[in-house]
PDB file of N, CA and C in Angstrom:
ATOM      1  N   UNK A   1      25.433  12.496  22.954  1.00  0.00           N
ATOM      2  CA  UNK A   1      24.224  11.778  23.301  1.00  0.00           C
ATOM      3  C   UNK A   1      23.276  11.838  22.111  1.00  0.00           C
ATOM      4  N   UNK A   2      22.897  10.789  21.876  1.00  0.00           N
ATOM      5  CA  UNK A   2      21.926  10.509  20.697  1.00  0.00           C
ATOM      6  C   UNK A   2      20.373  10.815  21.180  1.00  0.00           C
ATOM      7  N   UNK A   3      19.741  11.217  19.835  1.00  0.00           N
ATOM      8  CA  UNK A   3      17.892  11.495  19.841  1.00  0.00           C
ATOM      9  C   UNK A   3      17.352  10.467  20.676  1.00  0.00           C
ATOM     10  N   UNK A   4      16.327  10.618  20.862  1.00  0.00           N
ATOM     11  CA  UNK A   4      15.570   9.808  21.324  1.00  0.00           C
ATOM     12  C   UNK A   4      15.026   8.779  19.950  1.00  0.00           C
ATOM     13  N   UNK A   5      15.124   8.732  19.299  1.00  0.00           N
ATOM     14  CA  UNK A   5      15.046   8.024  17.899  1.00  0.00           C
ATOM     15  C   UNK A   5      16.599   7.275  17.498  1.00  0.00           C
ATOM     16  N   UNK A   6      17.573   7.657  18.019  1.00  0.00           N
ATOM     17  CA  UNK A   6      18.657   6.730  17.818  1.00  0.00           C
ATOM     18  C   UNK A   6      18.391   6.040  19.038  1.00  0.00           C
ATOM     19  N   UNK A   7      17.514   5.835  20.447  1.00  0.00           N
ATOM     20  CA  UNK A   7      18.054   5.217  21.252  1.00  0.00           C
ATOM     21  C   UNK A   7      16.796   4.111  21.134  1.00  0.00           C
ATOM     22  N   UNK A   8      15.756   4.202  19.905  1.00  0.00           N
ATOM     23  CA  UNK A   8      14.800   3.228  20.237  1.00  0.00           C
ATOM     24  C   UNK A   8      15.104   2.171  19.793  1.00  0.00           C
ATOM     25  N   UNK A   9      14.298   1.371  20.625  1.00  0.00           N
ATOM     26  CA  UNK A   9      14.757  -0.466  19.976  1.00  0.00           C
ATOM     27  C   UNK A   9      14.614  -1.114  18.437  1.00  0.00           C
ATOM     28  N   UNK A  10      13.306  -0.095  18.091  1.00  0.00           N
ATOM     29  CA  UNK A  10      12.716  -0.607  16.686  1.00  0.00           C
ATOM     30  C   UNK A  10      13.232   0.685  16.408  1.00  0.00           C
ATOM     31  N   UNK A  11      13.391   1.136  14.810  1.00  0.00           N
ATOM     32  CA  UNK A  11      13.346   1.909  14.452  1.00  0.00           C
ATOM     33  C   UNK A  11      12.256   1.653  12.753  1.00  0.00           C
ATOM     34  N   UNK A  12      10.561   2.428  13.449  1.00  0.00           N
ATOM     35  CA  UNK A  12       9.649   2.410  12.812  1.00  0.00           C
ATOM     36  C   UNK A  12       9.780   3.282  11.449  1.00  0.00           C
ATOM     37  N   UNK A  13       9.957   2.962  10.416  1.00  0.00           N
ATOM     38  CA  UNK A  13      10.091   2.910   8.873  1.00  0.00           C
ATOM     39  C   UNK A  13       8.896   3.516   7.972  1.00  0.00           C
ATOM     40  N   UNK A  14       8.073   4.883   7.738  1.00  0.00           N
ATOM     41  CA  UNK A  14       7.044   5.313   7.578  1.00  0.00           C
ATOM     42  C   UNK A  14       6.992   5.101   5.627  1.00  0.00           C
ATOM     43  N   UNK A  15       6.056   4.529   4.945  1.00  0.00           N
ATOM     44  CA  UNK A  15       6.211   4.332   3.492  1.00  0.00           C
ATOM     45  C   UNK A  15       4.983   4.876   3.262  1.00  0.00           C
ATOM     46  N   UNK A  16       5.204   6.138   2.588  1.00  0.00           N
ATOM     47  CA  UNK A  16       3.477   6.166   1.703  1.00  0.00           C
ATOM     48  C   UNK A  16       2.976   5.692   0.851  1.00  0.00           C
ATOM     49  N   UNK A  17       3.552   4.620   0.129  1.00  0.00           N
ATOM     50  CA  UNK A  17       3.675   4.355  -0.837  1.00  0.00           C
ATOM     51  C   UNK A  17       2.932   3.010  -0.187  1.00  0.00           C
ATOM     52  N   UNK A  18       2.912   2.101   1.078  1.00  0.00           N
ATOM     53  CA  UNK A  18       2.699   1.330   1.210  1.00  0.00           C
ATOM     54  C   UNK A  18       1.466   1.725   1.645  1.00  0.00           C
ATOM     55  N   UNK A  19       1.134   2.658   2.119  1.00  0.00           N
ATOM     56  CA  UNK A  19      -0.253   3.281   2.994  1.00  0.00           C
ATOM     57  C   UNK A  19      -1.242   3.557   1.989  1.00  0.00           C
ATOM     58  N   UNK A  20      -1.102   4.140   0.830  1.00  0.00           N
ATOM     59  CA  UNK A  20      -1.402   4.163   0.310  1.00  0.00           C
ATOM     60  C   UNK A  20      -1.857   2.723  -0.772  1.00  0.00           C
ATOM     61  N   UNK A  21      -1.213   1.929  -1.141  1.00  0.00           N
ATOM     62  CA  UNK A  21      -1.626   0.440  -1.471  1.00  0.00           C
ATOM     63  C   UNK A  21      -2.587  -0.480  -0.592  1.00  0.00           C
ATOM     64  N   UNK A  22      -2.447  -0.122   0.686  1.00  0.00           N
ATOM     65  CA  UNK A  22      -2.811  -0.936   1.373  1.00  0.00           C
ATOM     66  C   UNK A  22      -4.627  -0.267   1.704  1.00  0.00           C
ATOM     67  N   UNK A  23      -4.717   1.207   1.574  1.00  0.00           N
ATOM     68  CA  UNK A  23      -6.218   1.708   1.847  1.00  0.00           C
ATOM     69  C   UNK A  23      -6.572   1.209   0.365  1.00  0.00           C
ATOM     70  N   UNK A  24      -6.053   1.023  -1.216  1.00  0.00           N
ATOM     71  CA  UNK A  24      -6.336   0.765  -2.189  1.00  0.00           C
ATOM     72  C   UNK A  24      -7.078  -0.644  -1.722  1.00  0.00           C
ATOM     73  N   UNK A  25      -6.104  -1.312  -1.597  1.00  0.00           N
ATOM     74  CA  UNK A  25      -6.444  -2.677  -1.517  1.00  0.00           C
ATOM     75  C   UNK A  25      -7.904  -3.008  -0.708  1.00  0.00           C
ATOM     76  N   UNK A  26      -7.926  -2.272   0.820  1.00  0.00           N
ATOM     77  CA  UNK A  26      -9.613  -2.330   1.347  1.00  0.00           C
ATOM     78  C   UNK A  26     -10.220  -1.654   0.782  1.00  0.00           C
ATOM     79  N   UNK A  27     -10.047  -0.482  -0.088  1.00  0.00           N
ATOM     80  CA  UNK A  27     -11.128  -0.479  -0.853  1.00  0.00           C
ATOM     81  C   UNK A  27     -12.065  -1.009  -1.961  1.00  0.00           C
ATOM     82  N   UNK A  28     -11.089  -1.389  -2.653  1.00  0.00           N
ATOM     83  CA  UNK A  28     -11.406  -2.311  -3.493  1.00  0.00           C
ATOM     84  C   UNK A  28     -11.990  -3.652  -2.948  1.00  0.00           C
ATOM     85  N   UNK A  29     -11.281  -4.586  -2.071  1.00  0.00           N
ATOM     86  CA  UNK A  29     -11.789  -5.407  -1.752  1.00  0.00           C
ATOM     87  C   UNK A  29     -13.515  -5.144  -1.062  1.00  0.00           C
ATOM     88  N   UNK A  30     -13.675  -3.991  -0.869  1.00  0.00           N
ATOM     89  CA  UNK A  30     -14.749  -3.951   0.041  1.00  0.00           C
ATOM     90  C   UNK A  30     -15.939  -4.008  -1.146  1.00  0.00           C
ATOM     91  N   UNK A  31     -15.735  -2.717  -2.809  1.00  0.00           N
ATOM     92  CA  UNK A  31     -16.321  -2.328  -3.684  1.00  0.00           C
ATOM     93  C   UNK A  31     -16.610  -4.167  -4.349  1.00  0.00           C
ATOM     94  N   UNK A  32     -15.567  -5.180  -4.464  1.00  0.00           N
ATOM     95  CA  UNK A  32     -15.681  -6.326  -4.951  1.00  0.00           C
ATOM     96  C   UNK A  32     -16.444  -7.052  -4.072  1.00  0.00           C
ATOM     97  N   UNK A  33     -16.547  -7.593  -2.899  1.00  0.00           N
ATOM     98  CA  UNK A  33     -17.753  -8.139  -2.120  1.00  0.00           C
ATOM     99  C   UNK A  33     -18.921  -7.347  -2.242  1.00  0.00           C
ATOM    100  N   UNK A  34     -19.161  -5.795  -2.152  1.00  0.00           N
ATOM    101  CA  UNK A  34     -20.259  -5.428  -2.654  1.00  0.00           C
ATOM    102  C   UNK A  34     -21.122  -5.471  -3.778  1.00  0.00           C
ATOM    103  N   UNK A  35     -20.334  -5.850  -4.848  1.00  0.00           N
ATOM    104  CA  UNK A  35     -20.955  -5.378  -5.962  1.00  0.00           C
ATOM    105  C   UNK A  35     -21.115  -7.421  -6.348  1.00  0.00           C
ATOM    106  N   UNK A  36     -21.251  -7.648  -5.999  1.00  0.00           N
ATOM    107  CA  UNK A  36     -21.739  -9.316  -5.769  1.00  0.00           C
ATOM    108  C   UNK A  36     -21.358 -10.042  -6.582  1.00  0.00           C
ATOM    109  N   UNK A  37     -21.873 -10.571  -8.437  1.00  0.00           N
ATOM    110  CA  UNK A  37     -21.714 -10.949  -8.987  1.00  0.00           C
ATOM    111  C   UNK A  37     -20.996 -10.251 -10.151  1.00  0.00           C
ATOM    112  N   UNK A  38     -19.746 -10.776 -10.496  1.00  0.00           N
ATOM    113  CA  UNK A  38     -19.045 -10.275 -11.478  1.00  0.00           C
ATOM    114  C   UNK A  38     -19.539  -9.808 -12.981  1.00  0.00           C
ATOM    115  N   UNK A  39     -19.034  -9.017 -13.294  1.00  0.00           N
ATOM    116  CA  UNK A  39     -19.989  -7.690 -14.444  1.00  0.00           C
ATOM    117  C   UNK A  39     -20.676  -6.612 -13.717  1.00  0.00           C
ATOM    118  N   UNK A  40     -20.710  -6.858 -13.122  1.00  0.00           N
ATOM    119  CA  UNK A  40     -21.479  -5.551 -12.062  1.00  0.00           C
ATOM    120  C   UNK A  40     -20.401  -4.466 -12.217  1.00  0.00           C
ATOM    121  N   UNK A  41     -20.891  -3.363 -11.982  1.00  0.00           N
ATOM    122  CA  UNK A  41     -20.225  -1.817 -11.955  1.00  0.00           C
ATOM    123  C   UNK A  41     -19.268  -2.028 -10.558  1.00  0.00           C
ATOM    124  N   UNK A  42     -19.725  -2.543  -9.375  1.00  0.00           N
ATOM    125  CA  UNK A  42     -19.193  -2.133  -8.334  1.00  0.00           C
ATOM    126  C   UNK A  42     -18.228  -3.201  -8.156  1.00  0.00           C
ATOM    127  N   UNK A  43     -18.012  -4.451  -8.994  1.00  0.00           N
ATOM    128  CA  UNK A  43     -17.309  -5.343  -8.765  1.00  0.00           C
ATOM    129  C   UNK A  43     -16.512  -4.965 -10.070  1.00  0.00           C
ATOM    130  N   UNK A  44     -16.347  -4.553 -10.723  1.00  0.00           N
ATOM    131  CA  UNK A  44     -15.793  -4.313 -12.399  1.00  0.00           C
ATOM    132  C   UNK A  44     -14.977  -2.916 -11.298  1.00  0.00           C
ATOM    133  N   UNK A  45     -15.136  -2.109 -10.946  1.00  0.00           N
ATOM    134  CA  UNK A  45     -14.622  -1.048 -10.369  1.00  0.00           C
ATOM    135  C   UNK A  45     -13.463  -1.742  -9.185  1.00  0.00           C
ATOM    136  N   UNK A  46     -14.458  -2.371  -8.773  1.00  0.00           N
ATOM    137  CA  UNK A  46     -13.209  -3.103  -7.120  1.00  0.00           C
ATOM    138  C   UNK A  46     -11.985  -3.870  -7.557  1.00  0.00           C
ATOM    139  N   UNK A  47     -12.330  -4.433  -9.013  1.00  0.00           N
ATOM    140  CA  UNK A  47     -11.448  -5.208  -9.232  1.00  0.00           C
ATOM    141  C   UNK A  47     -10.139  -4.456 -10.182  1.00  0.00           C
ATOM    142  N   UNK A  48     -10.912  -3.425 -10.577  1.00  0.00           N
ATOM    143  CA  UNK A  48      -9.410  -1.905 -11.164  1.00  0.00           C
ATOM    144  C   UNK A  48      -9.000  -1.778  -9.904  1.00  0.00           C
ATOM    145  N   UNK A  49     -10.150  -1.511  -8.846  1.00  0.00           N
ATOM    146  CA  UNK A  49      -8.994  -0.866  -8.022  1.00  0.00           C
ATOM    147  C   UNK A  49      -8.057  -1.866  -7.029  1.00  0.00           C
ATOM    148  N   UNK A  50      -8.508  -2.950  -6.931  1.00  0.00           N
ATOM    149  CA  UNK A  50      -7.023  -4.110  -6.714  1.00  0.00           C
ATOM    150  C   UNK A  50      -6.070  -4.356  -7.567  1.00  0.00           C
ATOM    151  N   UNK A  51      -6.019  -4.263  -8.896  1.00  0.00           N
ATOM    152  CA  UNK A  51      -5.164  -4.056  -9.759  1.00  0.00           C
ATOM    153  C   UNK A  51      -4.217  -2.603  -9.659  1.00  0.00           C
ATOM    154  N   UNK A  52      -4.747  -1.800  -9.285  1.00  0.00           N
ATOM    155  CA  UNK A  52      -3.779  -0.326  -8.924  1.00  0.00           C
ATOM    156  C   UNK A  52      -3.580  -0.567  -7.928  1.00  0.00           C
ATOM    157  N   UNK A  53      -4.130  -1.201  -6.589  1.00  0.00           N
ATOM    158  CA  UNK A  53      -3.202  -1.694  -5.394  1.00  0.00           C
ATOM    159  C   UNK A  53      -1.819  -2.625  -5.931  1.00  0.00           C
ATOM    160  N   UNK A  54      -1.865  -3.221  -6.507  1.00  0.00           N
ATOM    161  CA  UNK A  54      -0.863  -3.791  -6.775  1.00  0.00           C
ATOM    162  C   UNK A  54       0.058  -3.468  -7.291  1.00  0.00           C
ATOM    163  N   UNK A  55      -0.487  -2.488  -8.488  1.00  0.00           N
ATOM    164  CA  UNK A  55       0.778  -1.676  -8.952  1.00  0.00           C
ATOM    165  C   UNK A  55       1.391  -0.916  -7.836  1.00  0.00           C
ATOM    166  N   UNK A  56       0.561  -0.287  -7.092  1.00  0.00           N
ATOM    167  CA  UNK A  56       1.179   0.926  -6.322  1.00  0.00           C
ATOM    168  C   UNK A  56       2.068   0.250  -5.257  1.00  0.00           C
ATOM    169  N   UNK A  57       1.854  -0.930  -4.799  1.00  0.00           N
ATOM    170  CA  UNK A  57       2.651  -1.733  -3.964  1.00  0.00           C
ATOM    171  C   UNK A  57       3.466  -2.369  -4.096  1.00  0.00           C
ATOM    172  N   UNK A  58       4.073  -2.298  -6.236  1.00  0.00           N
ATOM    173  CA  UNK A  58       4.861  -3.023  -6.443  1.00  0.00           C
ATOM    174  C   UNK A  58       6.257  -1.601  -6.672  1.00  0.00           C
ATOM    175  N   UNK A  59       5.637  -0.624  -7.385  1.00  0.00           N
ATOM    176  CA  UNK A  59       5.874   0.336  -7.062  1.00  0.00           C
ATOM    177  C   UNK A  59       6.791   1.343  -6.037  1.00  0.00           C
ATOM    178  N   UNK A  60       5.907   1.374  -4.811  1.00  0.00           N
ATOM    179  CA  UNK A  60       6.674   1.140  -3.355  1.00  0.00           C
ATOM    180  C   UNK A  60       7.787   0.114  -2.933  1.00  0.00           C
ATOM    181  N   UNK A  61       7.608  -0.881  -3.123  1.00  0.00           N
ATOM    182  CA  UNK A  61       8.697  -1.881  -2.911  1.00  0.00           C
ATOM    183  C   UNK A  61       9.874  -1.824  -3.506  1.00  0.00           C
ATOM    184  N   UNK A  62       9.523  -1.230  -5.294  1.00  0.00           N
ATOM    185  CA  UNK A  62      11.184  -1.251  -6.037  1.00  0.00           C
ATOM    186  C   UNK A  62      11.351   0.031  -5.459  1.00  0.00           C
ATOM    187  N   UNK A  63      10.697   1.253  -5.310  1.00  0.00           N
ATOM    188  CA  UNK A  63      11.295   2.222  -4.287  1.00  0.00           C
ATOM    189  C   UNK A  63      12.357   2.129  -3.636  1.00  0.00           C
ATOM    190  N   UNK A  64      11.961   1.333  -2.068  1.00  0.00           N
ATOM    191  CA  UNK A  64      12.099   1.331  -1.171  1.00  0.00           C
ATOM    192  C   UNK A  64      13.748   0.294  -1.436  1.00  0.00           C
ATOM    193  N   UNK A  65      13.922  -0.547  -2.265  1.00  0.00           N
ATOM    194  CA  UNK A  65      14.848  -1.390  -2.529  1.00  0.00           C
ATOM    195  C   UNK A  65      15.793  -0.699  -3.294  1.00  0.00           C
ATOM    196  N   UNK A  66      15.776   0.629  -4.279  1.00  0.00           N
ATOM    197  CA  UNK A  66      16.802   1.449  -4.991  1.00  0.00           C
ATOM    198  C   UNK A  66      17.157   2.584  -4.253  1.00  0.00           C
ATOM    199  N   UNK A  67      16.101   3.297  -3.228  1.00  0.00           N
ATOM    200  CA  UNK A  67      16.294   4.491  -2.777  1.00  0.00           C
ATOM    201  C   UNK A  67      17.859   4.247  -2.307  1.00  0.00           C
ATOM    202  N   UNK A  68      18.608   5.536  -1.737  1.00  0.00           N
ATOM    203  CA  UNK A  68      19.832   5.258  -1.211  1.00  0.00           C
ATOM    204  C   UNK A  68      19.317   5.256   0.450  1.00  0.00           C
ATOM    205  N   UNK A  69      20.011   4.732   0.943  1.00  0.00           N
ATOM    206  CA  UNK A  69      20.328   4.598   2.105  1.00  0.00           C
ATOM    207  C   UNK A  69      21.041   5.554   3.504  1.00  0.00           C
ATOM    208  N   UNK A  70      20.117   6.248   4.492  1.00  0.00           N
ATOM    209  CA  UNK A  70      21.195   7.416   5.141  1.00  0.00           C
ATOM    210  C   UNK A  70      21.961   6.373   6.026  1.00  0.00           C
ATOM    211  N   UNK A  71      23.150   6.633   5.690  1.00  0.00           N
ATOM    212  CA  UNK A  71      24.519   6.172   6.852  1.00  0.00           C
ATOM    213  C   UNK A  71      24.278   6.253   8.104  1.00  0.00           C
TER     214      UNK A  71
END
């Protein structure tokens, strides 16, 4: 008899790598609507940190596509 995790319908897939990109990404987006007009500190900052969302999410993805696989 199998786990209770072999018998679920979905089997939910946990990535930190994506959790992490994805709080990047609202943060930044939030620091870039705040900081209003571009040159600003808080929009010059929001917009690094959507650029490291992206890395980190591109990142995660070739991860998740080389890791091996459990049988």
């Amino acid at each position: 008899m199998g786990t209770l995790a072999d018998m679920a319908p979905v089997n939910i897939r946990w990535n930190t790598g994506m959790t992490v990109a994805a709080l990047l990404l609202v943060t930044g987006g939030v620091l870039v609507v705040m900081g209003g007009a571009p040159g600003t500190p808080l929009h010059t900052a929001g917009f690094g940190i959507l650029v490291l969302a992206s890395a980190v999410y591109m990142g995660a993805r070739i991860w998740m596509l080389t890791r091996k696989q459990k049988p």
